[in-house]
PDB file of N, CA and C in Angstrom:
ATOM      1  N   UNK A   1      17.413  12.400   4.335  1.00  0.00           N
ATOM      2  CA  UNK A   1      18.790  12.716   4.069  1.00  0.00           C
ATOM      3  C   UNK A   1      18.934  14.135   3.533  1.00  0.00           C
ATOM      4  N   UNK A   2      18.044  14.720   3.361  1.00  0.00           N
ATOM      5  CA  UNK A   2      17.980  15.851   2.498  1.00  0.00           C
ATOM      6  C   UNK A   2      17.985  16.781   3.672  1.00  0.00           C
ATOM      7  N   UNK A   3      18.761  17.955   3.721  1.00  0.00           N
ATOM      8  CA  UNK A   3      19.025  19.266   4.380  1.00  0.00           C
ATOM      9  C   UNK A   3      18.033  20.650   4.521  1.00  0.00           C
ATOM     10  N   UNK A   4      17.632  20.167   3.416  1.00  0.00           N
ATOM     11  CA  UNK A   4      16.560  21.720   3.628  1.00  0.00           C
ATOM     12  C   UNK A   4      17.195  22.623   2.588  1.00  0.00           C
ATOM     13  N   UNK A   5      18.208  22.922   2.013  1.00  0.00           N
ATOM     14  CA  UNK A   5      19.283  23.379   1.205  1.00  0.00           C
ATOM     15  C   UNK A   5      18.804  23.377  -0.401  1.00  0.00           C
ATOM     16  N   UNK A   6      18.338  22.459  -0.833  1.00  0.00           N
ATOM     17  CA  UNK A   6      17.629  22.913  -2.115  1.00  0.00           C
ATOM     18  C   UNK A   6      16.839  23.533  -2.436  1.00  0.00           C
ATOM     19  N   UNK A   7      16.316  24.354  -3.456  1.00  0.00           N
ATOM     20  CA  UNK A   7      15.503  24.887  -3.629  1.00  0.00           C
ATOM     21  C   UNK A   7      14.854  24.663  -4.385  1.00  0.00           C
ATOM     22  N   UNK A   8      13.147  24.660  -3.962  1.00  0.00           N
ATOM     23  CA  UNK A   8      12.231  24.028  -3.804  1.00  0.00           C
ATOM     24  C   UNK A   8      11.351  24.083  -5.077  1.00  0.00           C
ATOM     25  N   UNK A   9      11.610  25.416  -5.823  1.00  0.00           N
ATOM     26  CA  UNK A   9      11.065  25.123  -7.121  1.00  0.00           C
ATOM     27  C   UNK A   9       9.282  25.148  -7.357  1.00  0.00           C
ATOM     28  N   UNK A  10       8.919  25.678  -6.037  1.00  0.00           N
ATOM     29  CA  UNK A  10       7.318  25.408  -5.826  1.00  0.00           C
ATOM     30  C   UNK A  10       6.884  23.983  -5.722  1.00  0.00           C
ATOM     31  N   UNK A  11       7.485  22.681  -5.175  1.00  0.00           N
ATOM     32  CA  UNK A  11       7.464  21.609  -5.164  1.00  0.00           C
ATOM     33  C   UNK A  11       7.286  21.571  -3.508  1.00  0.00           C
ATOM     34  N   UNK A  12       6.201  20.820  -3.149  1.00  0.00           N
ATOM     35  CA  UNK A  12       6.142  19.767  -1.831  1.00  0.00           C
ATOM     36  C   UNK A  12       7.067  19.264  -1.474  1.00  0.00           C
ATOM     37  N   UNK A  13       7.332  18.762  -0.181  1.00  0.00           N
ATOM     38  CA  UNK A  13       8.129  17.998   0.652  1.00  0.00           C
ATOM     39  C   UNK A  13       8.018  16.394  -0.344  1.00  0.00           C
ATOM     40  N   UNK A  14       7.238  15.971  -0.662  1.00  0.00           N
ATOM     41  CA  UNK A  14       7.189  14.704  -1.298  1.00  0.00           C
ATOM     42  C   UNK A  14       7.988  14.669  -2.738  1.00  0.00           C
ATOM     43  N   UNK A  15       7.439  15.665  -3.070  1.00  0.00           N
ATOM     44  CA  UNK A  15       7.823  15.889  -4.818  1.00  0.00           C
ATOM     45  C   UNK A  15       9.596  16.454  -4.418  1.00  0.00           C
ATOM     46  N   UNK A  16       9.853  16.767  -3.892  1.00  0.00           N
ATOM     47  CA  UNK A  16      11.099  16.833  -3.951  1.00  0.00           C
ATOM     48  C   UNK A  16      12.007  15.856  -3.315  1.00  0.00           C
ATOM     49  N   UNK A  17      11.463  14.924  -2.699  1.00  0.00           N
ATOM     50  CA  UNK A  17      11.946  13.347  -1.831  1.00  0.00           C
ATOM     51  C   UNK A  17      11.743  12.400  -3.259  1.00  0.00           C
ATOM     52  N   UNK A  18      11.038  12.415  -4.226  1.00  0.00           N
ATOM     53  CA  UNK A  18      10.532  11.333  -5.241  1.00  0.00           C
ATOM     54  C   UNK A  18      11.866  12.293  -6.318  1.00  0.00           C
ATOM     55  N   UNK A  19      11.847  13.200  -6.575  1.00  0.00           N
ATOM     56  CA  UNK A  19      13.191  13.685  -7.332  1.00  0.00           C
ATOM     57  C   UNK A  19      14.259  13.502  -6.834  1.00  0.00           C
ATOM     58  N   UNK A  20      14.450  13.417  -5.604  1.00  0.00           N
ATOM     59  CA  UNK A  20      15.967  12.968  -4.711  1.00  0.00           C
ATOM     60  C   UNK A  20      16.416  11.411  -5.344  1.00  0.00           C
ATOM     61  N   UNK A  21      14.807  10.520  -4.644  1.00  0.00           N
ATOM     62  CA  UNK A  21      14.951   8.848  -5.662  1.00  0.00           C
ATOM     63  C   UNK A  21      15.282   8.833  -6.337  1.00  0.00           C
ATOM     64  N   UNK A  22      14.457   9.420  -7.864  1.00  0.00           N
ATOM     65  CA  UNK A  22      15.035   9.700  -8.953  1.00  0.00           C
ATOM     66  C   UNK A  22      16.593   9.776  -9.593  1.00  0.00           C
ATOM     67  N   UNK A  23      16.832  11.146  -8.853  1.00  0.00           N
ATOM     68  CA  UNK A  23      18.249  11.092  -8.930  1.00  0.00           C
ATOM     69  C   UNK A  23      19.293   9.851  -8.498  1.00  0.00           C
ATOM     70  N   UNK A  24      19.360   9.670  -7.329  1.00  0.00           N
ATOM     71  CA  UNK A  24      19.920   8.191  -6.800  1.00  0.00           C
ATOM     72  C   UNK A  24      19.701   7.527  -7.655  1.00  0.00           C
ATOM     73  N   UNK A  25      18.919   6.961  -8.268  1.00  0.00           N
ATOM     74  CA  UNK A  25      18.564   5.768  -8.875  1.00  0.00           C
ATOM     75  C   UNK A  25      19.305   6.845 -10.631  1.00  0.00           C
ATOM     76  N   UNK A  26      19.115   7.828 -10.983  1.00  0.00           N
ATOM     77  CA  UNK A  26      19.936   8.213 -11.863  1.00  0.00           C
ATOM     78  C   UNK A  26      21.662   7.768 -11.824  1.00  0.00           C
ATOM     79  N   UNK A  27      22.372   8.042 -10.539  1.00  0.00           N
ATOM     80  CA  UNK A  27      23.604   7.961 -10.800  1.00  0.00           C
ATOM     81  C   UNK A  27      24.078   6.515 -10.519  1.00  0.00           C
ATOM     82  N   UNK A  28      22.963   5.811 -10.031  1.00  0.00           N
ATOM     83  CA  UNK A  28      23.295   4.633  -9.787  1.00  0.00           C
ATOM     84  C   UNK A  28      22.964   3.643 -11.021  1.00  0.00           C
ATOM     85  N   UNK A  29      22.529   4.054 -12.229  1.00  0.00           N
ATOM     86  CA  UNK A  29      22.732   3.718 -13.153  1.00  0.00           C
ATOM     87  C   UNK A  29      23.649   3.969 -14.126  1.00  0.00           C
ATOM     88  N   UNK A  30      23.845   5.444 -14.250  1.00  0.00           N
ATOM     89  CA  UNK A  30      25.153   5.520 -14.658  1.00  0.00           C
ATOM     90  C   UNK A  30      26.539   5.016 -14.252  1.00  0.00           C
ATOM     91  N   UNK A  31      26.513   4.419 -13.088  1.00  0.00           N
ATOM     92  CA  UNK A  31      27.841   4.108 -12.404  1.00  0.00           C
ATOM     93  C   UNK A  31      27.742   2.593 -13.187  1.00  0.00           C
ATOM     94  N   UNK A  32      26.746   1.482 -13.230  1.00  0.00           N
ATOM     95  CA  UNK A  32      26.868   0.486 -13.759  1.00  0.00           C
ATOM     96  C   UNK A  32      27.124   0.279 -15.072  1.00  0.00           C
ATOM     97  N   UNK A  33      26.284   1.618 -15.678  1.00  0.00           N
ATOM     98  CA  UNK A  33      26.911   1.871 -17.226  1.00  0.00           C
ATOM     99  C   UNK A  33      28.492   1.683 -17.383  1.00  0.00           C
ATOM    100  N   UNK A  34      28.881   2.558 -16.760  1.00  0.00           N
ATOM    101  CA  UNK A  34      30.386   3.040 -16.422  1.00  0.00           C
ATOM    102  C   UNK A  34      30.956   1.525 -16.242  1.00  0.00           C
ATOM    103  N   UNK A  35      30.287   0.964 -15.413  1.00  0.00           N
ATOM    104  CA  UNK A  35      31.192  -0.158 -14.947  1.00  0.00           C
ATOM    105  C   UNK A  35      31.148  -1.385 -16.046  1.00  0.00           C
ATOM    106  N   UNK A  36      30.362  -1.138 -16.682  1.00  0.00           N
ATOM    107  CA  UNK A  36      30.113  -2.126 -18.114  1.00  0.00           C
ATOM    108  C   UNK A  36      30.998  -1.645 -19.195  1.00  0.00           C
ATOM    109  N   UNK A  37      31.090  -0.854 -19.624  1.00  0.00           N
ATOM    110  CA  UNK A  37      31.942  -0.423 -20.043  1.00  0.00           C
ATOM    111  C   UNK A  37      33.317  -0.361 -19.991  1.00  0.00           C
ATOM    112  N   UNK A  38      33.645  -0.503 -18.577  1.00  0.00           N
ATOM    113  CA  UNK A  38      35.103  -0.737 -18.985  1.00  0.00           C
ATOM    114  C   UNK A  38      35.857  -1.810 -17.714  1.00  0.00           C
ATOM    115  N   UNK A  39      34.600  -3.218 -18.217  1.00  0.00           N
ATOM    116  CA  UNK A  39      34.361  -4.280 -17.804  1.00  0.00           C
ATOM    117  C   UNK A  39      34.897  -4.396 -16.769  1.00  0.00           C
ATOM    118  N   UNK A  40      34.480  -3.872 -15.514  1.00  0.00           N
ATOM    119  CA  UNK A  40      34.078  -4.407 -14.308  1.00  0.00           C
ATOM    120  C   UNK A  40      33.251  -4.843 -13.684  1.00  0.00           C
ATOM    121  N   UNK A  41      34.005  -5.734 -12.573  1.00  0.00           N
ATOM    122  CA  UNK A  41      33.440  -6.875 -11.908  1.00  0.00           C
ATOM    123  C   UNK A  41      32.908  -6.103 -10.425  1.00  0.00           C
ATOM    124  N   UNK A  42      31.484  -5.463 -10.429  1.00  0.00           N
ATOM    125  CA  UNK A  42      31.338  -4.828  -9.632  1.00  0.00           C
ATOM    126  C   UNK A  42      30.861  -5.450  -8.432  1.00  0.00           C
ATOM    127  N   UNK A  43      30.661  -6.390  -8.449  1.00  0.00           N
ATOM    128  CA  UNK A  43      30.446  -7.450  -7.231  1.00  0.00           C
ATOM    129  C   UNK A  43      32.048  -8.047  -6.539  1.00  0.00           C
ATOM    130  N   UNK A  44      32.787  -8.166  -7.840  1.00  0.00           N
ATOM    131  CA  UNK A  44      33.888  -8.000  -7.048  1.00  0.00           C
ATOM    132  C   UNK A  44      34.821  -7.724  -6.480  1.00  0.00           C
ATOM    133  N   UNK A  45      34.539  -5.961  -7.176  1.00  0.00           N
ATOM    134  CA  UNK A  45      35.139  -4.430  -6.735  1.00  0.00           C
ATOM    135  C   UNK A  45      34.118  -3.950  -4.715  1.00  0.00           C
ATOM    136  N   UNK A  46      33.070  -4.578  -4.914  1.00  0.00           N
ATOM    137  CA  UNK A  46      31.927  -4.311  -3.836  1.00  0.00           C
ATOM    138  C   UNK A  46      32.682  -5.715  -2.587  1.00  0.00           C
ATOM    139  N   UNK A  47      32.879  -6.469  -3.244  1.00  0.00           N
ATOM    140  CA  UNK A  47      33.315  -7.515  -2.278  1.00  0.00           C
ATOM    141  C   UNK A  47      35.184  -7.150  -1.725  1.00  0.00           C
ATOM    142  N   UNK A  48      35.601  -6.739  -2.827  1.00  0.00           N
ATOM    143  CA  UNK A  48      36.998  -6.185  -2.166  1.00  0.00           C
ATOM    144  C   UNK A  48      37.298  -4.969  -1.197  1.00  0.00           C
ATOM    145  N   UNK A  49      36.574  -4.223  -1.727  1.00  0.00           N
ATOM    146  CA  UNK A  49      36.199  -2.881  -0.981  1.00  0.00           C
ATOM    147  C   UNK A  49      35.728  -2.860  -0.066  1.00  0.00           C
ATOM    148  N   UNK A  50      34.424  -3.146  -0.022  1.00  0.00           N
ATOM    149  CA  UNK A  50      33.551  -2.768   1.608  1.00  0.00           C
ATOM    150  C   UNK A  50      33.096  -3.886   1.732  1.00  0.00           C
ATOM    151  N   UNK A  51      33.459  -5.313   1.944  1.00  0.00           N
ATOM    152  CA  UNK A  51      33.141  -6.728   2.496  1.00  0.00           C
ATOM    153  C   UNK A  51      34.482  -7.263   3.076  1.00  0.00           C
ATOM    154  N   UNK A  52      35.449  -6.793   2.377  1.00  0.00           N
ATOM    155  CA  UNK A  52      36.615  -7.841   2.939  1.00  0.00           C
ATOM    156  C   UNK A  52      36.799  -7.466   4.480  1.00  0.00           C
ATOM    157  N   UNK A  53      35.781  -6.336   5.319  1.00  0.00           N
ATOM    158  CA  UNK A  53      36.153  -6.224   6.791  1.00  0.00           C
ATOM    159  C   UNK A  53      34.862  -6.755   7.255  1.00  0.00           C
ATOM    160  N   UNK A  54      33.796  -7.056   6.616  1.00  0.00           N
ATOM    161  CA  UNK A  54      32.838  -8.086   7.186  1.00  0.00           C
ATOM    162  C   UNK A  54      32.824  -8.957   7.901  1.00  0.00           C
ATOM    163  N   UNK A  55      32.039  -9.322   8.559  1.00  0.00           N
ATOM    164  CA  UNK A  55      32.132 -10.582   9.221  1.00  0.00           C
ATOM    165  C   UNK A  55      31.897 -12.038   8.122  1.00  0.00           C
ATOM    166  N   UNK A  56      32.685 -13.002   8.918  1.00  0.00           N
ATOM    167  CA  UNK A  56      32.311 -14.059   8.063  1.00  0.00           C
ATOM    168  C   UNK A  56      31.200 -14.281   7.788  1.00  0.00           C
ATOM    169  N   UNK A  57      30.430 -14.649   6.412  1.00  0.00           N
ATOM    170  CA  UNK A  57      29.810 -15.126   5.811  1.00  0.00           C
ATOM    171  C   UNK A  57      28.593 -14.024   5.477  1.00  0.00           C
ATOM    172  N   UNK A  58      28.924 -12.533   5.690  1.00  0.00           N
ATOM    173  CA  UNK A  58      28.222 -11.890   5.301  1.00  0.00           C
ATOM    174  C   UNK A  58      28.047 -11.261   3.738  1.00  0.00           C
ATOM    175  N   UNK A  59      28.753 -11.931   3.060  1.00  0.00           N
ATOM    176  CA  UNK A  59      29.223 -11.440   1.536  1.00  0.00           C
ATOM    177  C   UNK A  59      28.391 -12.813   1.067  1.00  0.00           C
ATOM    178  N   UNK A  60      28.025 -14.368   1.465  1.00  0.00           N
ATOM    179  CA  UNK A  60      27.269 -14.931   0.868  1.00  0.00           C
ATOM    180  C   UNK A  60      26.057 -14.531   0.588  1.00  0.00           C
TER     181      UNK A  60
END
């Protein structure tokens, strides 16, 4: 997913794919923080949002 666009910092192709993870997995914790906080139902913000055009029974 990555462009070529960052800079590289003297870092490998790997070491900068394992900091990309990193990150992801950074904001994707903060977003649940966030969502605890000001008590949401993120399964059923995820199910209203991008499931309700699913096919049946793909949200079980």
């Amino acid at each position: 997913m990555t462009t070529g666009q960052a800079r590289d910092k003297g870092r490998s192709p790997e070491q900068r794919d394992e900091a990309f993870r990193r990150e992801v997995a950074d904001v994707f914790c903060q977003t649940l923080l966030l969502a605890r906080f000001h008590d949401i139902d993120v399964m059923g913000a995820v199910h209203d949002k991008w499931l309700a055009w699913a096919e049946p029974g793909i949200d079980s």
